[in-house]
Protein backbone atom coordinates (compact mmCIF):
# COMPACT_ATOMS: atom_id res chain seq x y z
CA UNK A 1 95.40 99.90 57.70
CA UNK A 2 93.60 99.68 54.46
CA UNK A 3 96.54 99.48 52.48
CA UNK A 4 98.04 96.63 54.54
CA UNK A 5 95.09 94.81 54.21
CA UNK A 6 95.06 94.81 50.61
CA UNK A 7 98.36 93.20 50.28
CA UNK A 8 97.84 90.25 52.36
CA UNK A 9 97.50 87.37 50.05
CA UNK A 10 94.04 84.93 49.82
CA UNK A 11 94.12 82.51 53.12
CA UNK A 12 96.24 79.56 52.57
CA UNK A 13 98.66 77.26 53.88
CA UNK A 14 101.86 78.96 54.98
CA UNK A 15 104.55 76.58 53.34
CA UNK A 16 108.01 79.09 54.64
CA UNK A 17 108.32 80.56 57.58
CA UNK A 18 111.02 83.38 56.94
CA UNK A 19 110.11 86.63 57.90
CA UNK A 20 113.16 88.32 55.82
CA UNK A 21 113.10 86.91 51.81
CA UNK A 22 109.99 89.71 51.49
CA UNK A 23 107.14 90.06 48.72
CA UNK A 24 109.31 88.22 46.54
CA UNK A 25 109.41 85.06 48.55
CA UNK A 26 106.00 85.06 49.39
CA UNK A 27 105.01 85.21 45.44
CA UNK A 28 107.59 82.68 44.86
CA UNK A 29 105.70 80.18 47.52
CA UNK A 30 102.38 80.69 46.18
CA UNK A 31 103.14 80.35 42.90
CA UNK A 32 105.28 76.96 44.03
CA UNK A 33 101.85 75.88 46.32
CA UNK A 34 99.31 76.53 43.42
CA UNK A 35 101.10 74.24 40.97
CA UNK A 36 101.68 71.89 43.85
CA UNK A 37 97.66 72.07 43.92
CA UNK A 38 97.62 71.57 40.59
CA UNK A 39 99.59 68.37 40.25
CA UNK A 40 97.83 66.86 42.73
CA UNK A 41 94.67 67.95 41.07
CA UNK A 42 95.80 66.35 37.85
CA UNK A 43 96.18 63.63 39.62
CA UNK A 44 93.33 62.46 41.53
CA UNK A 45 91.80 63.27 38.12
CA UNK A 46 93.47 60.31 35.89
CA UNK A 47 93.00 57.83 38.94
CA UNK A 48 89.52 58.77 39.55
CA UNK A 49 87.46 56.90 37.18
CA UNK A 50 88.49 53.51 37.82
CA UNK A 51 88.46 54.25 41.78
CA UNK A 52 85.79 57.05 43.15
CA UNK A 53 83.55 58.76 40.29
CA UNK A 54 82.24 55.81 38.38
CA UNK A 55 81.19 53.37 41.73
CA UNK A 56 79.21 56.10 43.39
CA UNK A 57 77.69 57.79 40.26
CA UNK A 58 76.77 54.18 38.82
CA UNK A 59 74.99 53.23 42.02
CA UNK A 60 73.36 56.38 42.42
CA UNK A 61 72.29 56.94 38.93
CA UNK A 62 71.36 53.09 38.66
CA UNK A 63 69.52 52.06 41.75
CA UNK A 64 65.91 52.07 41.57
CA UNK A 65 63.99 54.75 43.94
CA UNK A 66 63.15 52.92 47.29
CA UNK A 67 59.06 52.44 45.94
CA UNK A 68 60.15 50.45 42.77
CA UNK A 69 62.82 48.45 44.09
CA UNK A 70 60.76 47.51 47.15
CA UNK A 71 57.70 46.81 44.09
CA UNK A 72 60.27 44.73 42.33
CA UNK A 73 61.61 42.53 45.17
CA UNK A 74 57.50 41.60 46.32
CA UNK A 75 56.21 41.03 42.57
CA UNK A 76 58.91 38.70 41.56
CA UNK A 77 59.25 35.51 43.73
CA UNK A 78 62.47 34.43 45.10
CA UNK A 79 64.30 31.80 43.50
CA UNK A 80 63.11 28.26 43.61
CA UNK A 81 64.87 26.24 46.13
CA UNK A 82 66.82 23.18 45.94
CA UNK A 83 63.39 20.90 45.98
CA UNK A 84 61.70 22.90 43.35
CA UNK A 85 59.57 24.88 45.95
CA UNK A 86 58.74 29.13 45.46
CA UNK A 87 59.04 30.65 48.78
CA UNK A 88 56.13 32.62 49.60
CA UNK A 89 57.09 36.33 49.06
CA UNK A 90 57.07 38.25 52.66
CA UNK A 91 54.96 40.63 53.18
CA UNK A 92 56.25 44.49 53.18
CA UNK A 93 54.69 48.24 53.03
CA UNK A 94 55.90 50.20 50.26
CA UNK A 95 57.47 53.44 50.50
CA UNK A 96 55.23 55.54 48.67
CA UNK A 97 52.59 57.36 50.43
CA UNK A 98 50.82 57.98 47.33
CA UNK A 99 47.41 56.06 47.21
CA UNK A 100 47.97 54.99 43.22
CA UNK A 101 51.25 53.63 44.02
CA UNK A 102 50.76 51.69 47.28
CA UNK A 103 47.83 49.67 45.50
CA UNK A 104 50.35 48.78 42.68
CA UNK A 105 52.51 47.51 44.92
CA UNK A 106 50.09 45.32 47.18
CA UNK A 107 48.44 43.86 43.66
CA UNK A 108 52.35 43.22 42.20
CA UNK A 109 51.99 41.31 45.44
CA UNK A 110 49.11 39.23 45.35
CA UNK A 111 50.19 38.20 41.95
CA UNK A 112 53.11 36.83 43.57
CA UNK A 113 51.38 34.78 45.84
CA UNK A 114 48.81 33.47 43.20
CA UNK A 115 52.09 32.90 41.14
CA UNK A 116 53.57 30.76 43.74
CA UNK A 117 50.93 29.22 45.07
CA UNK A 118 50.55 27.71 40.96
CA UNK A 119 53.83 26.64 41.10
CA UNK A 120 53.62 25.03 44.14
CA UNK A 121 50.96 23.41 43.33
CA UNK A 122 52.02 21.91 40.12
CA UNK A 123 55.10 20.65 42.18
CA UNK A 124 53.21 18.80 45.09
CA UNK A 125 51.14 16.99 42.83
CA UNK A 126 54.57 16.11 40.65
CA UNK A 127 55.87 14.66 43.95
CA UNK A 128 52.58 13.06 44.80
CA UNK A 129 52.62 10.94 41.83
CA UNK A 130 56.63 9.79 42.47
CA UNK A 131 55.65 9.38 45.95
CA UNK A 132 52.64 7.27 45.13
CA UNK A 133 54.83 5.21 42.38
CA UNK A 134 57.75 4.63 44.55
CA UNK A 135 55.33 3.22 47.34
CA UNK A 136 52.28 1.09 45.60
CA UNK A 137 55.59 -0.49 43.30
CA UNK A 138 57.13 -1.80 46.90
CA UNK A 139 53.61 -3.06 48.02
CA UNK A 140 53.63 -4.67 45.13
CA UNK A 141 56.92 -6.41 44.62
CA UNK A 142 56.79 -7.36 47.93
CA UNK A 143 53.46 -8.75 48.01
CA UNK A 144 52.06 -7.34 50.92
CA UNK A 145 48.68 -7.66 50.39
CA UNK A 146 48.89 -11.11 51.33
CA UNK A 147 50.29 -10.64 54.88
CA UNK A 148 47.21 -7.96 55.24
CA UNK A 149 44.70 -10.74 54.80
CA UNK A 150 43.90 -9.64 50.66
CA UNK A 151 43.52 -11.84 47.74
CA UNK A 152 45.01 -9.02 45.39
CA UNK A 153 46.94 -6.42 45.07
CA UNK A 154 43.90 -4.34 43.99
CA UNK A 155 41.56 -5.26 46.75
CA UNK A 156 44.47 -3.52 49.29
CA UNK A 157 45.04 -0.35 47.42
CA UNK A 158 41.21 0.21 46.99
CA UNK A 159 40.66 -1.01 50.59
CA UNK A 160 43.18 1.13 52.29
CA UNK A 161 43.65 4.05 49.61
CA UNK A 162 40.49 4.30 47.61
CA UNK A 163 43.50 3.47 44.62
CA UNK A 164 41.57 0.82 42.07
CA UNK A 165 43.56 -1.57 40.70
CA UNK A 166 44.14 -0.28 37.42
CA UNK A 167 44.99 3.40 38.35
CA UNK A 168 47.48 1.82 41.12
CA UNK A 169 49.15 0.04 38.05
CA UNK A 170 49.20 2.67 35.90
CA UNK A 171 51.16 4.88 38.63
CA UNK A 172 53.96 1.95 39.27
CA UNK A 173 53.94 2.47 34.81
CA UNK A 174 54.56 5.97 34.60
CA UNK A 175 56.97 6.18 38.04
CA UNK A 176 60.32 5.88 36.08
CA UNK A 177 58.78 8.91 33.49
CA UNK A 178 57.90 10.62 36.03
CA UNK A 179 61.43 10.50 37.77
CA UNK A 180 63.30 11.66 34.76
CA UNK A 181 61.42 14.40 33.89
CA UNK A 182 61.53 15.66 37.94
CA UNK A 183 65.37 17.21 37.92
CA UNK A 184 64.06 19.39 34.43
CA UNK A 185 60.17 20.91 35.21
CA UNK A 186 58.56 21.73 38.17
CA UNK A 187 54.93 21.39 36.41
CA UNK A 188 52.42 18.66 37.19
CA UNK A 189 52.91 15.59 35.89
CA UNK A 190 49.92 13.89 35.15
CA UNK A 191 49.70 9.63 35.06
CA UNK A 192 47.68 9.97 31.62
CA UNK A 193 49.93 11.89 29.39
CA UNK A 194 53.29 10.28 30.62
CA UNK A 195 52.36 6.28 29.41
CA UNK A 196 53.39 7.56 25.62
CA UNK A 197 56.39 8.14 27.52
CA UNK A 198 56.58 4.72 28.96
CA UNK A 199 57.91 2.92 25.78
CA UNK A 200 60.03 5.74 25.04
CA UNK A 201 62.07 5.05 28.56
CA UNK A 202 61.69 1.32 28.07
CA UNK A 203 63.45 1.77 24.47
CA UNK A 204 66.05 4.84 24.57
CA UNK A 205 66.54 5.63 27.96
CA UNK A 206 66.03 8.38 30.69
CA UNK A 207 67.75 11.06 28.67
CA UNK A 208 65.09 10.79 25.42
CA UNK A 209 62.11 11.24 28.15
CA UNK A 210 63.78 14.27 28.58
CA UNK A 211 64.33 15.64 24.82
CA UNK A 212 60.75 14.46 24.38
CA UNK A 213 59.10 16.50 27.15
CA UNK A 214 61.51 19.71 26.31
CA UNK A 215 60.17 19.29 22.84
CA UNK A 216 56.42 19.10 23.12
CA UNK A 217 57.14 22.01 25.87
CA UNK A 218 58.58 24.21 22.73
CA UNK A 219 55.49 24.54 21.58
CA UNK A 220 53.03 24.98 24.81
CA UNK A 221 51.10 22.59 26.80
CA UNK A 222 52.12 19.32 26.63
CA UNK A 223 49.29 16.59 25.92
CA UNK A 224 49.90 13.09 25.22
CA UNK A 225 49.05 14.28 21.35
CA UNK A 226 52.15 16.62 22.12
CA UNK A 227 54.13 14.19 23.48
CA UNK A 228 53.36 11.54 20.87
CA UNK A 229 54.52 14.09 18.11
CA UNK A 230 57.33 14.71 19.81
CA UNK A 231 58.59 11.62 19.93
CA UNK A 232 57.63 10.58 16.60
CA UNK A 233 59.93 13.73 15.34
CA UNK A 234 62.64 13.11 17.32
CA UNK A 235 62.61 8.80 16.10
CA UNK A 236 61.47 7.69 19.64
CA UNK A 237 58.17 6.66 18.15
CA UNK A 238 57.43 3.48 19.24
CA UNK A 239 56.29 0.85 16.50
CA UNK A 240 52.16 0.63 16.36
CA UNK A 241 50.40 -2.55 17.91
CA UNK A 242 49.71 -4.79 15.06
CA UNK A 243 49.21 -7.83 16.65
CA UNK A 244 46.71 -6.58 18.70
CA UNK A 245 44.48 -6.16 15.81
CA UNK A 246 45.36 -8.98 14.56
CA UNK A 247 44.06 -11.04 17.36
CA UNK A 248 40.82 -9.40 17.30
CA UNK A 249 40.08 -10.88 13.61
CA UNK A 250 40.40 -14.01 14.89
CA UNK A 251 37.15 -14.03 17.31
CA UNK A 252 33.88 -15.02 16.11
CA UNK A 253 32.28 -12.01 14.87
CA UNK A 254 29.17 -12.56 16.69
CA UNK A 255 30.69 -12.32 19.92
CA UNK A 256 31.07 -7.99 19.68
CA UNK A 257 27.56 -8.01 17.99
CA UNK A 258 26.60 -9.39 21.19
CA UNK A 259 28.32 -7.69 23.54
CA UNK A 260 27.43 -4.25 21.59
CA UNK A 261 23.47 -5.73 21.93
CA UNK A 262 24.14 -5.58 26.07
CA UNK A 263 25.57 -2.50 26.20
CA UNK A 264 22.94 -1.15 23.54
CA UNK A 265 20.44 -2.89 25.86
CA UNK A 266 21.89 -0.48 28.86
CA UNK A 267 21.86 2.21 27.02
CA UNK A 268 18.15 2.29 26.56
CA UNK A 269 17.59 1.45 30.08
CA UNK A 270 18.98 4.94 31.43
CA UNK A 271 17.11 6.30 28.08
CA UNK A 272 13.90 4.95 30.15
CA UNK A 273 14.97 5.97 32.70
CA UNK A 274 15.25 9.39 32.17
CA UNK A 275 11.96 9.48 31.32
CA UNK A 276 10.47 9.09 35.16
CA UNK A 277 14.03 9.97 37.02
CA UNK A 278 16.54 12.51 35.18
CA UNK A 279 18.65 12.49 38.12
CA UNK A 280 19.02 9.18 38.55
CA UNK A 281 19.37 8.21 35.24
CA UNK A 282 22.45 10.65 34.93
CA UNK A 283 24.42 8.95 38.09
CA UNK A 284 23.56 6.14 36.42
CA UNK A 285 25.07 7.25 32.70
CA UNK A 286 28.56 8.93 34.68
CA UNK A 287 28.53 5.32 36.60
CA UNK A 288 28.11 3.42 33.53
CA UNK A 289 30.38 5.85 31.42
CA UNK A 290 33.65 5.60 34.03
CA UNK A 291 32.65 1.69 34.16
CA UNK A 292 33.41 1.76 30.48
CA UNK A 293 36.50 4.22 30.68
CA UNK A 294 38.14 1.31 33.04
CA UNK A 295 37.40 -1.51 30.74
CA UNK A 296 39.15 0.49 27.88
CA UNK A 297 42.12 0.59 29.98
CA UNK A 298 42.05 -2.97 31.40
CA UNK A 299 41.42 -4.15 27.47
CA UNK A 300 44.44 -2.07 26.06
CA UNK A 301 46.96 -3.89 28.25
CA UNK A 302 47.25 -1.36 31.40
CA UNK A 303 45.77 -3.55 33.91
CA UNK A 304 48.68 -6.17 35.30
CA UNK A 305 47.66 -9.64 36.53
């Protein structure tokens, strides 16, 4: 029985089924089935790599363990939608039950929120201003105050909006700046820093807003010192106001001695002031310096009338 046993060949498939070609045969179909195997072998070998191995090792090898990937998808924010708006990142558990870990994750978190919560930010107020723009210019044009029982423009917007005249003026200004530079930053776009932008629109067009703002963005925050060297690099300076200063010669030159005298004469009030009331004599030096501040404006030519 022991010798039988020793001369029955390893289990595999039977490929003939005669009983009578002996040994021989049997040999003969093995030898024929192993380099069957073989073949086939060789095979699946040269079309492997472009088929099975490479997909399944790459994605194996490649993805990131559950913890980090789950990290990754709550620190960075999703991408910004169609109106310029982060989604807020959802909030998930990570993986890891390792204290270390699980706090890394929650705080890549929360700097996703505070990260998003910037950016929206900067993008409401952006809006706020076009919104603003697009609105006091159509009260405006369309002289509306008048049908609401005011003599100006400027007594409605304060009235109604707590907008003064000037500021309301200088948001109709900036609204076409503001509307080219929308499509190409999300940031906030403050009135102040976009009238050096004004003459650039009025002169060359939407498009040199645009290479002006990407400009003075090459090289960090852009201030209306930015955005005037900007322009003046890329020839979109406008020309200075000479005749401004030339019309100021003109005057009597009594007339600013005087005026100076008055404010001088203010000045020294709040100075007394001070002296019995520090409080009050401060409101009264912030309400005296935005006073001033608006006069500036309304002198330089941003106040319409």
């Amino acid at each position: 029985m022991s010798g039988s046993r020793k001369k029955v060949p390893p289990p595999i498939p039977v490929i003939g089924t005669s009983q009578g070609s002996g040994d021989q045969s049997r040999e003969d179909q093995l030898r024929e089935w192993e380099e069957n195997q073989r073949r086939q072998r060789e095979a699946a070998s040269q079309s492997a790599p472009p088929a099975v191995p490479v997909p399944a090792q790459a994605s194996a090898e490649n993805a990131a363990p559950p913890a980090v990937a789950a990290a990754e998808s709550a620190a960075v924010p999703a991408r910004v939608s169609a109106d310029g708006y982060l989604p807020m990142p959802e909030f998930t558990e990570p993986d890891s039950s390792d204290p270390a870990d699980r706090l890394d994750f929650y705080s890549r978190g929360i700097f996703a929120v505070q990260y998003a919560a910037r950016a929206n930010h900067e993008r409401a107020e952006q809006q706020k201003l076009i919104g603003l723009g697009l609105r006091l210019a159509a009260i405006k044009e369309e002289e509306l105050h008048k049908s609401a029982g005011f003599d100006t423009f400027g007594d409605l917007t304060e009235d109604r909006f707590g907008i003064k005249k000037h500021q309301a003026n200088n948001i109709i200004r900036v609204l076409g700046v503001a509307q080219a530079l929308e499509d190409i930053t999300t940031q906030e776009l403050k009135e102040r820093p976009l009238r050096v932008l004004v003459p650039v629109l009025d002169t060359h067009g939407a498009q040199a807003v645009r290479e002006t703002w990407q400009e003075a963005a090459r090289h960090g925050n852009v201030t209306d010192t930015a955005l005037k060297q900007a322009a003046n690099f890329l020839g979109y300076a406008p020309p200075k106001e000479l005749p401004a200063v030339q019309e100021k010669k003109t005057e009597p030159e009594q007339k600013p001695a005087a005026e100076a005298s008055e404010s001088l004469k203010a000045v020294e009030r709040i100075r007394t002031l001070a002296q019995r009331d520090p409080n009050r004599a401060r409101r009264e030096a912030e309400q005296l310096e935005s006073a001033v501040r608006e006069l500036l404006e309304e002198l330089a030519g941003n106040l319409d009338r």
